[in-house]
N, C-alpha and C. Protein backbone atom coordinates (compact mmCIF):
# COMPACT_ATOMS: atom_id res chain seq x y z
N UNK A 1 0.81 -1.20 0.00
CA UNK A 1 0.00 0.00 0.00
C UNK A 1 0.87 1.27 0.00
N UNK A 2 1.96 1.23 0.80
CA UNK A 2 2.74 2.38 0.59
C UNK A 2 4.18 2.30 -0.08
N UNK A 3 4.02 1.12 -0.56
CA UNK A 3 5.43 1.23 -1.66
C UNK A 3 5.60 2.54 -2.55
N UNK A 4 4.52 2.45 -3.21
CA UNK A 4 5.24 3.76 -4.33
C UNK A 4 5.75 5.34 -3.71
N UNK A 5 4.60 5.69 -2.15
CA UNK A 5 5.23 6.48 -1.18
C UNK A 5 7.30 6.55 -1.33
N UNK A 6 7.07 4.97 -0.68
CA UNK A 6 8.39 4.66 -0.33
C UNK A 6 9.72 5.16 -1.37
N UNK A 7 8.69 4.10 -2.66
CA UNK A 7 9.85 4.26 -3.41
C UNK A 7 9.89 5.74 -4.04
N UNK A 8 9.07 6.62 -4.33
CA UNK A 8 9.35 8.07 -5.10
C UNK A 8 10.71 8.57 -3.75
N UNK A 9 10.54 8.82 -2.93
CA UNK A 9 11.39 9.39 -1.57
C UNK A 9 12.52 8.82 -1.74
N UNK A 10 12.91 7.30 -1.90
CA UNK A 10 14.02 6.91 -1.89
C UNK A 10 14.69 7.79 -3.42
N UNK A 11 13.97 7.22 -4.39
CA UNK A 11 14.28 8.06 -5.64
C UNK A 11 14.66 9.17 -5.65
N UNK A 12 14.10 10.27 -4.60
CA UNK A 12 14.54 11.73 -4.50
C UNK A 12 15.38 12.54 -4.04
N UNK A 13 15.98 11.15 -3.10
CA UNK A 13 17.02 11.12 -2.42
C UNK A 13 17.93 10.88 -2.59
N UNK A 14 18.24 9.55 -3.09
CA UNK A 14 19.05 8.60 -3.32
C UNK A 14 19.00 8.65 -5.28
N UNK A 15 19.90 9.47 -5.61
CA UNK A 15 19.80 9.99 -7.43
C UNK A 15 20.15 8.68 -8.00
N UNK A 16 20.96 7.71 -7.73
CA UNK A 16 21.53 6.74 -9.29
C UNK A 16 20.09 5.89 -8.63
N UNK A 17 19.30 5.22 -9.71
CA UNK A 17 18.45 4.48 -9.93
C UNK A 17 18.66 3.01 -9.31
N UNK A 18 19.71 2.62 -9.49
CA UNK A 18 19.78 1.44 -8.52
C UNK A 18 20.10 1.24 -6.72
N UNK A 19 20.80 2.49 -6.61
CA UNK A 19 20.83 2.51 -4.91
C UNK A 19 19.42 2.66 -4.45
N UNK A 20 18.87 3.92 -5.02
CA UNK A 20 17.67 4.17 -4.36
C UNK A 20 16.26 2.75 -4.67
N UNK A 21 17.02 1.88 -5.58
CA UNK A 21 16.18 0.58 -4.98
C UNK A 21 16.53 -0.55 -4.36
N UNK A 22 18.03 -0.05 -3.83
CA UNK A 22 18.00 -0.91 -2.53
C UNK A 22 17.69 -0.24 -1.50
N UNK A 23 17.91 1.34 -1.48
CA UNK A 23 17.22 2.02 -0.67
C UNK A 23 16.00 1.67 -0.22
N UNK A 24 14.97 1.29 -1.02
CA UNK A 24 13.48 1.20 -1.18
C UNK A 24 13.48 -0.25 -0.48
N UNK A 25 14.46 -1.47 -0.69
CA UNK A 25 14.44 -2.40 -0.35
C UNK A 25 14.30 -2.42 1.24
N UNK A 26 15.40 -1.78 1.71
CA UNK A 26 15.84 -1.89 3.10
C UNK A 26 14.56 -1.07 3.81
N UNK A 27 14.39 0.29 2.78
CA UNK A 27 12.95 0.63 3.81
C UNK A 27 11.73 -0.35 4.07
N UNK A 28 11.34 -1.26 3.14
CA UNK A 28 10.04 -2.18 3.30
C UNK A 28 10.73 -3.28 4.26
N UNK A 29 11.52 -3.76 4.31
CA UNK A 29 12.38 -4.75 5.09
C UNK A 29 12.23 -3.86 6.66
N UNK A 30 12.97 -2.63 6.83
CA UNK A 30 12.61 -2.08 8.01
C UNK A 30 10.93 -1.66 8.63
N UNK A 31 10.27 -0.91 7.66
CA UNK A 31 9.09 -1.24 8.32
C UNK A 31 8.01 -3.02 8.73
N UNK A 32 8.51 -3.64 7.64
CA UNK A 32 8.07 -5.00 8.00
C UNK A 32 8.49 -5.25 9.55
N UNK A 33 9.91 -5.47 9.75
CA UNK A 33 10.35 -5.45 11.04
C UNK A 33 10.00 -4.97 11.89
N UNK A 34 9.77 -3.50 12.00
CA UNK A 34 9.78 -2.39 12.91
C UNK A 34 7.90 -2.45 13.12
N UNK A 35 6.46 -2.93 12.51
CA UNK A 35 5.61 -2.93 12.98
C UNK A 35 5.11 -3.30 14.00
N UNK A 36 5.47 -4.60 14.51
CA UNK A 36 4.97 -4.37 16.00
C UNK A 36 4.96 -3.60 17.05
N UNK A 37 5.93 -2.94 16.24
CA UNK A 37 6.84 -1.72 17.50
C UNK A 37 6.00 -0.89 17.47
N UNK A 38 5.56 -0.89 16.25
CA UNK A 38 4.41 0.92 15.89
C UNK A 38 3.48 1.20 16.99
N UNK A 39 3.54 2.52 17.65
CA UNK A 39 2.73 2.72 18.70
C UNK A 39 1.61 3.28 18.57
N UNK A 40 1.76 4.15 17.71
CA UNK A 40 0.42 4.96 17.22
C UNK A 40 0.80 6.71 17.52
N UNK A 41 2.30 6.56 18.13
CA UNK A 41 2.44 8.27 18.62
C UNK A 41 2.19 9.15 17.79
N UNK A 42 2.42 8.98 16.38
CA UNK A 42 2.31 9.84 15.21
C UNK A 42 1.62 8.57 13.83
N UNK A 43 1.20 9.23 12.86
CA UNK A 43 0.24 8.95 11.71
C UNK A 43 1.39 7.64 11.43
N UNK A 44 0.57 6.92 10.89
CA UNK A 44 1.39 5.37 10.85
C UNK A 44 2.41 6.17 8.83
N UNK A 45 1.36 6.91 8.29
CA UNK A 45 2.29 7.30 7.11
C UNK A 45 3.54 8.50 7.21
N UNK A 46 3.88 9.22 8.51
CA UNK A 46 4.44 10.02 9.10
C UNK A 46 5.53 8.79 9.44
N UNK A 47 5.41 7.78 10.16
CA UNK A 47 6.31 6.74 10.93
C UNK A 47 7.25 6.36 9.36
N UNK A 48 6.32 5.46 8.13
CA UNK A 48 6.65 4.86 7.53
C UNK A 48 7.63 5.87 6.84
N UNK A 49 6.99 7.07 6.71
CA UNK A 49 8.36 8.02 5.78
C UNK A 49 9.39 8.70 6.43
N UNK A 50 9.37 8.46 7.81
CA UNK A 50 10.27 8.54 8.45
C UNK A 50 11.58 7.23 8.25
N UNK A 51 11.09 6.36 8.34
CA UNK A 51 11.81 4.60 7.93
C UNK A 51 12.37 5.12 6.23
N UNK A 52 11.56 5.43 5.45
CA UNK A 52 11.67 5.44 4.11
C UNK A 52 12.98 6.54 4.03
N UNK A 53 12.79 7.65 4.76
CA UNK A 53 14.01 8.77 4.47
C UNK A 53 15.44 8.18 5.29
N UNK A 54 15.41 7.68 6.32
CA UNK A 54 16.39 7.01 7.16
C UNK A 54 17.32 6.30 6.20
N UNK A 55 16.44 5.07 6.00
CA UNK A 55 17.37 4.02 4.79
C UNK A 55 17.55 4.81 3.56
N UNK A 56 16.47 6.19 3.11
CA UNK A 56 17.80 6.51 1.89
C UNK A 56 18.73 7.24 2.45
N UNK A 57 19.01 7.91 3.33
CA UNK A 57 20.15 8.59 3.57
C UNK A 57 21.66 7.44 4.21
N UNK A 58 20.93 6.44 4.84
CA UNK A 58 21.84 5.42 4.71
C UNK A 58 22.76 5.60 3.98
N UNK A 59 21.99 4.62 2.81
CA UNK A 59 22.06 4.24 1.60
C UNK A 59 22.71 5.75 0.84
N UNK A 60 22.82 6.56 1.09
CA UNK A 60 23.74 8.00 0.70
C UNK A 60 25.26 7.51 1.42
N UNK A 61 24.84 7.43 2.37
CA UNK A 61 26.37 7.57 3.00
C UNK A 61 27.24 6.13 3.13
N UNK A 62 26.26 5.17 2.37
CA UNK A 62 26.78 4.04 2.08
C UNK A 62 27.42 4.73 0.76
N UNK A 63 26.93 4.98 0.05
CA UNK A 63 27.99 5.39 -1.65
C UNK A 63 28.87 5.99 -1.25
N UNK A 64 28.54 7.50 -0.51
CA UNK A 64 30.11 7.91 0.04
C UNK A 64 31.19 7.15 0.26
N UNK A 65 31.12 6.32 1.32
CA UNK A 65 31.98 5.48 1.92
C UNK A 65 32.11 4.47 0.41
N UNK A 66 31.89 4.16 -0.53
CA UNK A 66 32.56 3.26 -1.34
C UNK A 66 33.51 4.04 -2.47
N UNK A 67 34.53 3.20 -2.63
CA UNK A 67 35.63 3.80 -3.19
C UNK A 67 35.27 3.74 -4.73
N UNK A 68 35.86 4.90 -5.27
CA UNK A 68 35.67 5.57 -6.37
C UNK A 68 36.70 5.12 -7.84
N UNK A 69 36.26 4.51 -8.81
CA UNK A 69 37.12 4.30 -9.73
C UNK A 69 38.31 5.43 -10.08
N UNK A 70 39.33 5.27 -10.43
CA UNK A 70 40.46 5.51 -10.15
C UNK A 70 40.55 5.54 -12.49
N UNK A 71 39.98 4.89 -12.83
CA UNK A 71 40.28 4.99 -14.52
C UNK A 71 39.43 5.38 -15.19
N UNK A 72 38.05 5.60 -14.31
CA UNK A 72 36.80 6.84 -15.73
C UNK A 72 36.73 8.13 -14.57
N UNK A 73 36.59 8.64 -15.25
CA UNK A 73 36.15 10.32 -14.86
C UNK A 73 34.74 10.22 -14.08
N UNK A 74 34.62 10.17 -12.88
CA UNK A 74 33.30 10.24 -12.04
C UNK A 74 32.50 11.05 -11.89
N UNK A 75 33.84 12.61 -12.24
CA UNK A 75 33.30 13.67 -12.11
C UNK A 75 31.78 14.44 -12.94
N UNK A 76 30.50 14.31 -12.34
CA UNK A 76 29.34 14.64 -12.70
C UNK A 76 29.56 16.12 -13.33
N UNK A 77 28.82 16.46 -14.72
CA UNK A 77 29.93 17.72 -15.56
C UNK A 77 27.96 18.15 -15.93
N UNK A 78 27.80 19.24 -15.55
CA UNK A 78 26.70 19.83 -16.15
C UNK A 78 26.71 19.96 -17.51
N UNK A 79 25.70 20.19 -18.28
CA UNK A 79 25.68 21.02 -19.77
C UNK A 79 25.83 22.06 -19.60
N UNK A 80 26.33 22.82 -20.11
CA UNK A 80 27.04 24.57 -19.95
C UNK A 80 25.50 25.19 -21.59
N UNK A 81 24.85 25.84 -20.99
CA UNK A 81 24.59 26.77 -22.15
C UNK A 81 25.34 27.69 -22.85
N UNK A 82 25.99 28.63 -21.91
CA UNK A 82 26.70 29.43 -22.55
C UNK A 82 27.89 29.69 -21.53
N UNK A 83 29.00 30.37 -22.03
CA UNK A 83 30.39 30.76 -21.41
C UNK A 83 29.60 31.28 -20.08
N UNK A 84 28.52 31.86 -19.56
CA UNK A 84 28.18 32.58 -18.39
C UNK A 84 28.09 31.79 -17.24
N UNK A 85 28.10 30.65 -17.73
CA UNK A 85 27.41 29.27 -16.24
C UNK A 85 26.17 29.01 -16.13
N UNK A 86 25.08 29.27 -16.90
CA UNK A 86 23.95 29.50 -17.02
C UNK A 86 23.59 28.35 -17.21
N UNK A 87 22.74 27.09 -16.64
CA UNK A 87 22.53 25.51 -16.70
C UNK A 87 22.05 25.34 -17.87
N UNK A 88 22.28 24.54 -18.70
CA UNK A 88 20.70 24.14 -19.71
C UNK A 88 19.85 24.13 -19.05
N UNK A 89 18.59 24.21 -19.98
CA UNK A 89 17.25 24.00 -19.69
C UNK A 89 16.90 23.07 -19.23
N UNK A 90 17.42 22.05 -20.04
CA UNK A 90 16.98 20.79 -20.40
C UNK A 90 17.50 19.76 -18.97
N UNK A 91 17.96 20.35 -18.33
CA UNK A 91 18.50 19.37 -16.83
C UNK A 91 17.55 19.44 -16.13
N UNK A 92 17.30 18.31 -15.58
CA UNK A 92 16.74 17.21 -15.21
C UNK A 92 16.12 17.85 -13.49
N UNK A 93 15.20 17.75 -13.14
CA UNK A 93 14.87 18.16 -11.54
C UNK A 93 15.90 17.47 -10.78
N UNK A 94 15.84 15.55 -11.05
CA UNK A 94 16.21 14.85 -10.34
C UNK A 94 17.96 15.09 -10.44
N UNK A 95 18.53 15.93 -11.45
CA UNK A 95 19.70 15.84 -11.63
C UNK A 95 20.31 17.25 -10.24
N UNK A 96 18.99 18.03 -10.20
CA UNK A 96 19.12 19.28 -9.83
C UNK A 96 19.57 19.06 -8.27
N UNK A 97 18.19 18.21 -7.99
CA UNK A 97 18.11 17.96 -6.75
C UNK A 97 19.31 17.44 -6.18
N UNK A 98 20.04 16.66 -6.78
CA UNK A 98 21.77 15.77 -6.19
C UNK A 98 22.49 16.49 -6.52
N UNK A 99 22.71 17.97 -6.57
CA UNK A 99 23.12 18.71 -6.38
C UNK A 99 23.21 19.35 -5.32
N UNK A 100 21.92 19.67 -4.77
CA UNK A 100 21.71 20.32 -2.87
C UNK A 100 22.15 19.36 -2.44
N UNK A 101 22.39 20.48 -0.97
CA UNK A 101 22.89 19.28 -0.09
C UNK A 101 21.85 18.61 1.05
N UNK A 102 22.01 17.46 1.63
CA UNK A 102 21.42 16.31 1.71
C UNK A 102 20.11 17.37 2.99
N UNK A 103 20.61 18.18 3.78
CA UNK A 103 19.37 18.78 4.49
C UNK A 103 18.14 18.84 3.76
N UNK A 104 18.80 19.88 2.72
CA UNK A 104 17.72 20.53 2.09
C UNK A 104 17.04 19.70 0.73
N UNK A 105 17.34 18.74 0.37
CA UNK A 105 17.28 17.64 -0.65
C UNK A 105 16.18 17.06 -0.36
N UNK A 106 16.61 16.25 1.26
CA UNK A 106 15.70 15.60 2.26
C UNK A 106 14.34 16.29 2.14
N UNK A 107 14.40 17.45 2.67
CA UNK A 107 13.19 18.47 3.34
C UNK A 107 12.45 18.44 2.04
N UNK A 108 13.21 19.14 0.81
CA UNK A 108 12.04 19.33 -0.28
C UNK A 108 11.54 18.10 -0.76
N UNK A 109 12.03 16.81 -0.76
CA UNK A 109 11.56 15.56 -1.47
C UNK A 109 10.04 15.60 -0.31
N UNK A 110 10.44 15.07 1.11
CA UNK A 110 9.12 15.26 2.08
C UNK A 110 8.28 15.96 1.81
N UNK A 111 8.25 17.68 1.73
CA UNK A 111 7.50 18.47 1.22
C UNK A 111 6.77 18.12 -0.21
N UNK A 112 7.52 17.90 -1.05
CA UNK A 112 6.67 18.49 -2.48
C UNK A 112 6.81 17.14 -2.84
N UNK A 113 7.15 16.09 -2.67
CA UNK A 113 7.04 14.52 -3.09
C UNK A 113 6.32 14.03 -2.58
N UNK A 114 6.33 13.95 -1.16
CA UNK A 114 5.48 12.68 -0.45
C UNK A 114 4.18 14.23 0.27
N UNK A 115 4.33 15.04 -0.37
CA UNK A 115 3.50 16.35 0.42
C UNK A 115 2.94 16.41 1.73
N UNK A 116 3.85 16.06 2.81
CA UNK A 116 3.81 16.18 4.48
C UNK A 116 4.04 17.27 4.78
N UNK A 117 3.33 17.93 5.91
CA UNK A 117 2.94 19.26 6.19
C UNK A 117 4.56 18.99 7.36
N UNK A 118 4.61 20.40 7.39
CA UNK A 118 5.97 20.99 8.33
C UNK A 118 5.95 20.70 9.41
N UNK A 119 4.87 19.98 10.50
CA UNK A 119 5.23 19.10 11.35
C UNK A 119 5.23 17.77 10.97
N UNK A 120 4.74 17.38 10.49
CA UNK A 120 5.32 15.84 10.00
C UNK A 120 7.10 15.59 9.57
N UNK A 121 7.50 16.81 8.82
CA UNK A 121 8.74 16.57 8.31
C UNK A 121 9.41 16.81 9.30
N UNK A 122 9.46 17.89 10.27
CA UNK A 122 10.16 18.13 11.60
C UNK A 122 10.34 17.42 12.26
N UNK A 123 8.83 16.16 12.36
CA UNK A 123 9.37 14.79 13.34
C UNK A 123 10.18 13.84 12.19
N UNK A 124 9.81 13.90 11.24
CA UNK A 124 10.44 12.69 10.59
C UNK A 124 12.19 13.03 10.33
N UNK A 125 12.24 14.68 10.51
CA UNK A 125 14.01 14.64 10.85
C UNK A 125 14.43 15.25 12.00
N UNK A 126 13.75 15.19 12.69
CA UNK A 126 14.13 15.37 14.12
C UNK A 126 15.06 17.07 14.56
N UNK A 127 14.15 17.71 13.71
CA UNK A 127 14.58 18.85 14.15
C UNK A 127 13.21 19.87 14.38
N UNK A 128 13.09 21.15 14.91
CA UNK A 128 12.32 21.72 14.80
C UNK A 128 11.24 22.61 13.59
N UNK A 129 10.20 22.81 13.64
CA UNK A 129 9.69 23.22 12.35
C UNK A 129 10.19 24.47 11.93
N UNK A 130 10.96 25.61 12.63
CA UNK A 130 11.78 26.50 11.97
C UNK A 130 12.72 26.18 11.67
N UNK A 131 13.50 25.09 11.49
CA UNK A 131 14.46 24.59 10.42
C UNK A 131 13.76 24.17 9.57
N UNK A 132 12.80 23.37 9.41
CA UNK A 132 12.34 22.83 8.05
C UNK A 132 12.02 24.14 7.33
N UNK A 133 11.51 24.51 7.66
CA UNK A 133 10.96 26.11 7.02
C UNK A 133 11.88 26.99 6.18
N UNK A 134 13.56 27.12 7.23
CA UNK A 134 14.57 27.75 6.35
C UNK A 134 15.27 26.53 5.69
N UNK A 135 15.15 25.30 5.72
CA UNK A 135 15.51 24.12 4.76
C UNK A 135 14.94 24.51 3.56
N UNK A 136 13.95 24.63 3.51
CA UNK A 136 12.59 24.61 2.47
C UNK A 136 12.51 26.00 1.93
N UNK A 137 12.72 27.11 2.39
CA UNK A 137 13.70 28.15 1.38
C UNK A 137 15.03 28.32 0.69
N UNK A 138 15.73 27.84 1.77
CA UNK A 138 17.19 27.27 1.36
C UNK A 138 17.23 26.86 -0.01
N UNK A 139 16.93 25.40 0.45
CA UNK A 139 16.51 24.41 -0.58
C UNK A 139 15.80 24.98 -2.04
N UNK A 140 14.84 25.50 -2.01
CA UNK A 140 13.90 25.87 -3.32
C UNK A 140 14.82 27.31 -3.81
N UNK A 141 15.63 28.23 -2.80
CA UNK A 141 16.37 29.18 -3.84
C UNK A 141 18.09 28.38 -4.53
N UNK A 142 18.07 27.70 -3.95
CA UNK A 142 19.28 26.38 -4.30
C UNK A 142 18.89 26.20 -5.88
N UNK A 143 17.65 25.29 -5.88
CA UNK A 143 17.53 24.78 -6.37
C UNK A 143 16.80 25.51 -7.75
N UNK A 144 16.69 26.39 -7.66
CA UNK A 144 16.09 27.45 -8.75
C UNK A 144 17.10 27.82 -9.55
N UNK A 145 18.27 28.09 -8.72
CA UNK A 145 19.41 28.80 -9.07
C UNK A 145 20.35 28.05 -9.90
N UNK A 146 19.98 26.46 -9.66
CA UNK A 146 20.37 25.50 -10.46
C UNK A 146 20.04 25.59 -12.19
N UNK A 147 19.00 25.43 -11.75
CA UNK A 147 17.84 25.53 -12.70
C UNK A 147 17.68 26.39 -13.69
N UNK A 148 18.61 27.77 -13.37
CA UNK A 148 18.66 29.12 -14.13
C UNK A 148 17.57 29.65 -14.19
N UNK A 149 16.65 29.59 -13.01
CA UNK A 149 15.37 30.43 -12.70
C UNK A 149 16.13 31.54 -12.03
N UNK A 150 16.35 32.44 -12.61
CA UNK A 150 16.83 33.42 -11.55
C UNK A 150 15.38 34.43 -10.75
N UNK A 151 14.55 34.22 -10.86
CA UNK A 151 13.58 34.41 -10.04
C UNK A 151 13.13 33.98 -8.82
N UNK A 152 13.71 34.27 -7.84
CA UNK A 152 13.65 33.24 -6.23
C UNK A 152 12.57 34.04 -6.13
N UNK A 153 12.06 34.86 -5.80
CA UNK A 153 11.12 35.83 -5.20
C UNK A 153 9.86 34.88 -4.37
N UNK A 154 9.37 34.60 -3.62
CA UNK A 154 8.30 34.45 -2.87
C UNK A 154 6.97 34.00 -3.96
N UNK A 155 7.11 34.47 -5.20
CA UNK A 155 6.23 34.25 -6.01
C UNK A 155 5.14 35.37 -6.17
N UNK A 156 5.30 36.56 -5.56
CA UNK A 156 4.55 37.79 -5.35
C UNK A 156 4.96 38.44 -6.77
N UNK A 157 4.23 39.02 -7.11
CA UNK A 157 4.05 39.87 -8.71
C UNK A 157 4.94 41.22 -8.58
N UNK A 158 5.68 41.24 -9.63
CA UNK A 158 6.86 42.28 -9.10
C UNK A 158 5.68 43.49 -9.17
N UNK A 159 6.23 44.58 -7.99
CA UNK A 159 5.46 45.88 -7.70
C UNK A 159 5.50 47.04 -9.02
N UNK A 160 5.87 46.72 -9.43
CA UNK A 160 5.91 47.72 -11.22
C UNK A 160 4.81 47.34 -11.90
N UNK A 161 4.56 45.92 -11.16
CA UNK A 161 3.34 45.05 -12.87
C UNK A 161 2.27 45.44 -11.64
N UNK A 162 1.32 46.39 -12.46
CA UNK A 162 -0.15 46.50 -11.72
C UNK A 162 -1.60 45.87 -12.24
N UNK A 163 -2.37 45.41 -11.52
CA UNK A 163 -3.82 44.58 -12.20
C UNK A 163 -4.66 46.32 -12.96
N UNK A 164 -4.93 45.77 -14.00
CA UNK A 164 -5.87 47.19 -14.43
C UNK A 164 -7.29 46.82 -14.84
């Protein structure tokens, strides 16, 4: 019932396609395990994506820790539009996103993937809801900036443009 939950989060997290399905693995393996335990303190889908973000960040710092070929170039190389640094268009959210770093990566996948309100994500990373909050700006002007949205703004209508 909540696999595909599971697996989009691991996916959003965890960028090469095959970690994030062992990612996905170890999360259904851990909640299988971990149900009897379930108490009821928080929403049983709050618990499970808590399990689900855990094992992908694991599963992050499991790749870290593995050693790096030494004879191809690993180094991840954007498309350059122009001499300015300006991203292509054409790149990828998911490419965008493994770019931020893992706070703010985390926070926006919870938010706008699995769409859990700012106390749910606060318990599921164990910090308070005014960090998720500046995660979740952080994060979305990060990630804009990637993107070559140079428009961070709040989304408010610039004050020059008037309704007539």
């Amino acid at each position: 019932m909540h696999y595909d939950s599971v697996r989009t989060v691991c996916h959003r997290i965890v960028v090469n396609k095959a970690d994030a399905e062992d990612a996905t693995q170890h999360a259904l393996i851990s909640i299988v395990r971990a149900l009897p335990g379930f108490d009821g303190r928080s929403k049983f889908s709050t618990w499970v994506y808590r399990i689900a973000t855990n094992a992908a960040l694991d599963e992050v710092r499991r790749i870290r820790r593995r050693p790096t070929p030494t004879d191809i170039d690993a180094t991840f190389v954007l498309p350059m539009a122009d001499g300015t640094g300006a991203v292509d268009a054409q790149m990828d959210v998911a490419q965008a996103l493994a770019l931020l770093p893992e706070e703010y990566r985390t926070t926006l996948v919870l938010r706008h993937v699995a769409d859990l309100d700012y106390e749910e994500i606060a318990e599921i990373q164990g910090v308070p809801v005014g960090t998720v909050r500046s995660r979740l700006a952080r994060g979305r002007t990060q990630l804009a900036n990637i993107l070559g949205n140079q428009d961070t703004s709040t989304g408010r209508h610039n004050p020059d443009e008037r309704n007539t």
